[in-house]
N, C-alpha and C. Protein backbone atom coordinates (compact mmCIF):
# COMPACT_ATOMS: atom_id res chain seq x y z
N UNK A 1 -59.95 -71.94 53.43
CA UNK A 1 -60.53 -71.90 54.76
C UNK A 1 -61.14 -73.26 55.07
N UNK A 2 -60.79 -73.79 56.40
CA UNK A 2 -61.29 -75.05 56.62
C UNK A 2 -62.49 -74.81 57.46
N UNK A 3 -63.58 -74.66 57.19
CA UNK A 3 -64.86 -74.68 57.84
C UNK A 3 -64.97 -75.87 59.09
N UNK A 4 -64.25 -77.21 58.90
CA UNK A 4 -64.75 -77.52 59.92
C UNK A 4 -64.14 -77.50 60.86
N UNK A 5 -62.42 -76.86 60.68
CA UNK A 5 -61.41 -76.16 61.85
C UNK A 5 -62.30 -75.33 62.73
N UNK A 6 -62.80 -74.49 61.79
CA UNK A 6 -63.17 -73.14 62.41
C UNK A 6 -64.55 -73.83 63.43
N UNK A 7 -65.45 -74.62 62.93
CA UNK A 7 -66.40 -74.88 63.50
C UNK A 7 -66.19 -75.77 65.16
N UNK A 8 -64.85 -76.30 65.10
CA UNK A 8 -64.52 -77.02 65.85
C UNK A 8 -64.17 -76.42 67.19
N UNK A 9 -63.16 -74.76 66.26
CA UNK A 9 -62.82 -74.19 67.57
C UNK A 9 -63.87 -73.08 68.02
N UNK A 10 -65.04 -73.06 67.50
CA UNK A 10 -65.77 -72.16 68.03
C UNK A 10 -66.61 -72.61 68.90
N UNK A 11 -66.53 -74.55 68.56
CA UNK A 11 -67.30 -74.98 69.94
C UNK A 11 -66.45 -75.38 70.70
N UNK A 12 -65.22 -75.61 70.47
CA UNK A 12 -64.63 -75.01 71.99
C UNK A 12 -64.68 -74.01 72.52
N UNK A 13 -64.78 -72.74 71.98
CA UNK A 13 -65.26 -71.24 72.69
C UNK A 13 -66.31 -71.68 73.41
N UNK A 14 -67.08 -72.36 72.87
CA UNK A 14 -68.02 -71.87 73.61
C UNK A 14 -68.57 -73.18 74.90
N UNK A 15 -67.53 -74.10 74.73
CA UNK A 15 -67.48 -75.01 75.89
C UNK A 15 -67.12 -74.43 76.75
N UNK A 16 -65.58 -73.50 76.43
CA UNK A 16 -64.75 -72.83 77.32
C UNK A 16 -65.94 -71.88 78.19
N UNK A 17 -66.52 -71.28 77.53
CA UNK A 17 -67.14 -69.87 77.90
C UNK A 17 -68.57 -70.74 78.91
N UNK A 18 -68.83 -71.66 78.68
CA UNK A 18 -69.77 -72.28 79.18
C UNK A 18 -69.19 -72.88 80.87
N UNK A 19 -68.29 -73.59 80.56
CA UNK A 19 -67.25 -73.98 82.10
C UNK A 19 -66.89 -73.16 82.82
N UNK A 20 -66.83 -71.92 82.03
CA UNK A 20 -66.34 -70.38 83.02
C UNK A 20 -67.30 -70.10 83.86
N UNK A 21 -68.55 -69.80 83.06
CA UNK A 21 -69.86 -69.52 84.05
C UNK A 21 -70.03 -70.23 84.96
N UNK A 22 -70.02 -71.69 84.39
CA UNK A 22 -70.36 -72.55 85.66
C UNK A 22 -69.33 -72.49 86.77
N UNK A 23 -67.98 -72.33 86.63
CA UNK A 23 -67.24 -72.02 87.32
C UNK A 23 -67.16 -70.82 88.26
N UNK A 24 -67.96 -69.77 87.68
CA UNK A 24 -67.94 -68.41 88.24
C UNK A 24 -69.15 -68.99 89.50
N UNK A 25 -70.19 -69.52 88.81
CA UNK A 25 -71.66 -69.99 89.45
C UNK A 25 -71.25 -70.75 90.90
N UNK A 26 -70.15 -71.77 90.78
CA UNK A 26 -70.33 -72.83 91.65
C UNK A 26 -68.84 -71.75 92.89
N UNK A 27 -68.36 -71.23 91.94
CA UNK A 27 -66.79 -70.89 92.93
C UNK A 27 -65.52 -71.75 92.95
N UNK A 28 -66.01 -72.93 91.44
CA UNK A 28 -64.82 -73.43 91.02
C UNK A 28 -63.27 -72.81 90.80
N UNK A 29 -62.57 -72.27 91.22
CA UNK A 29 -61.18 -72.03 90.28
C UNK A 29 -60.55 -72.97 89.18
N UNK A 30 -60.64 -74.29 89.50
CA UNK A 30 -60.39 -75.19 88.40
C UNK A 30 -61.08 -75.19 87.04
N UNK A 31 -62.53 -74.89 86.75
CA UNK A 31 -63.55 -74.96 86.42
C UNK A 31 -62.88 -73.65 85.34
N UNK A 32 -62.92 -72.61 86.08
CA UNK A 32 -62.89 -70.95 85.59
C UNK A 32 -61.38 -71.17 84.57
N UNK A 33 -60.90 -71.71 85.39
CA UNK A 33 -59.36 -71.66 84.72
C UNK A 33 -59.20 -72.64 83.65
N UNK A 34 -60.20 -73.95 83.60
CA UNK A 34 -60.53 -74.46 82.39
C UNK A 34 -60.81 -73.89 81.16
N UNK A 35 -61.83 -73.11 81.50
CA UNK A 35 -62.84 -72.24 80.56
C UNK A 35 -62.28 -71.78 79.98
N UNK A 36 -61.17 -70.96 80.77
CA UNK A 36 -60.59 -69.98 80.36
C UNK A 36 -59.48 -70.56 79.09
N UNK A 37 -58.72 -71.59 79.37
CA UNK A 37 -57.73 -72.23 78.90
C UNK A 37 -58.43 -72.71 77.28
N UNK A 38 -59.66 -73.19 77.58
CA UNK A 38 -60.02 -73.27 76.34
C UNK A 38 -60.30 -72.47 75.57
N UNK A 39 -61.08 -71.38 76.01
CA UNK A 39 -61.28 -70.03 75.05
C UNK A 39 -59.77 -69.86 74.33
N UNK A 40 -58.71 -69.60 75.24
CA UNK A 40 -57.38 -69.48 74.73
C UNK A 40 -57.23 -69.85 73.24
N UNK A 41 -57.34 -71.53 73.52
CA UNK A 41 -56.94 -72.54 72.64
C UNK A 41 -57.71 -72.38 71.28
N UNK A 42 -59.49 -71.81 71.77
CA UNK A 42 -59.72 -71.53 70.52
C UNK A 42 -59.54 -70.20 69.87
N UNK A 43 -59.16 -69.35 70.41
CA UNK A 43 -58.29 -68.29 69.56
C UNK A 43 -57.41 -68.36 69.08
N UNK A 44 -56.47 -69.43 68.99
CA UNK A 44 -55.21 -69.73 68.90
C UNK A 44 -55.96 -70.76 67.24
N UNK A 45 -56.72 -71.39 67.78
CA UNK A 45 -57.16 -72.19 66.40
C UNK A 45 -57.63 -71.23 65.26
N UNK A 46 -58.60 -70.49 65.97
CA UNK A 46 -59.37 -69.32 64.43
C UNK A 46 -57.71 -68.29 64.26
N UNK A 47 -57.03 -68.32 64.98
CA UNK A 47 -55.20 -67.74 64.26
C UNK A 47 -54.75 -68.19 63.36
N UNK A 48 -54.40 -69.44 63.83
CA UNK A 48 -54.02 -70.01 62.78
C UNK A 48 -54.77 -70.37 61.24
N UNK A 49 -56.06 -71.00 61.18
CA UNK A 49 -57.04 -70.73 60.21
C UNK A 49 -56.96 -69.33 59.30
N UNK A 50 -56.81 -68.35 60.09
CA UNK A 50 -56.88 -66.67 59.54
C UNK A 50 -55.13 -66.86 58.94
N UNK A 51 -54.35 -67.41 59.43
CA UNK A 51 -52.90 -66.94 58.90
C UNK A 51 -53.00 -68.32 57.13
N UNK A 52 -53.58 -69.52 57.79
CA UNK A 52 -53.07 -70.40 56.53
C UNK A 52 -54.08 -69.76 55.54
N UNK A 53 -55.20 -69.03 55.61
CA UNK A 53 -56.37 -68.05 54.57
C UNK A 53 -55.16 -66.79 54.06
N UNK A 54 -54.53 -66.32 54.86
CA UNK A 54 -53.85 -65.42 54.11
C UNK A 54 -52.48 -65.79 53.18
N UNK A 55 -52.12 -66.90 53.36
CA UNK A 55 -50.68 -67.74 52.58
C UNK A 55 -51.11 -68.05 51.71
N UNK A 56 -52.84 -68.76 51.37
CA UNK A 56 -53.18 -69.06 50.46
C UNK A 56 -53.58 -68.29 49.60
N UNK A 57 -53.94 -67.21 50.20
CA UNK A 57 -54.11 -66.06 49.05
C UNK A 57 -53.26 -65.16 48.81
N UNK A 58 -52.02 -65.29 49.26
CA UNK A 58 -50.87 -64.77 48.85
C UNK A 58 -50.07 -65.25 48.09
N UNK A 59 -50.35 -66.65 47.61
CA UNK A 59 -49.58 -67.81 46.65
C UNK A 59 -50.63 -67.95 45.41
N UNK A 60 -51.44 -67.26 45.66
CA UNK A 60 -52.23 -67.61 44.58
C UNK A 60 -52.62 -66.32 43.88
């Protein structure tokens, strides 16, 4: 497990989740759809993290 993967994409969550609000706040769509895009991206990162944790403990 790479701790500082994981740490990386959880502060993108929470950039994402942070740009959303403000986006929701101001009536951005660009903003919201940022947010959003990043939350994405960091689910997509803690995925992958969770799949190379399970190869490695399946080879070993």
């Amino acid at each position: 497990m790479n701790l500082e993967e994981r740490a990386k994409a959880t502060a993108k969550n929470i950039e994402g989740k942070v740009q959303e609000a403000i986006g929701n706040i101001t009536g951005n769509p660009q903003d919201q759809a940022e947010g959003q895009a990043k939350q994405a991206e960091s689910q997509v990162r803690h995925t992958i993290e969770n799949i190379k944790d399970e190869v490695k403990k399946n080879l070993a």
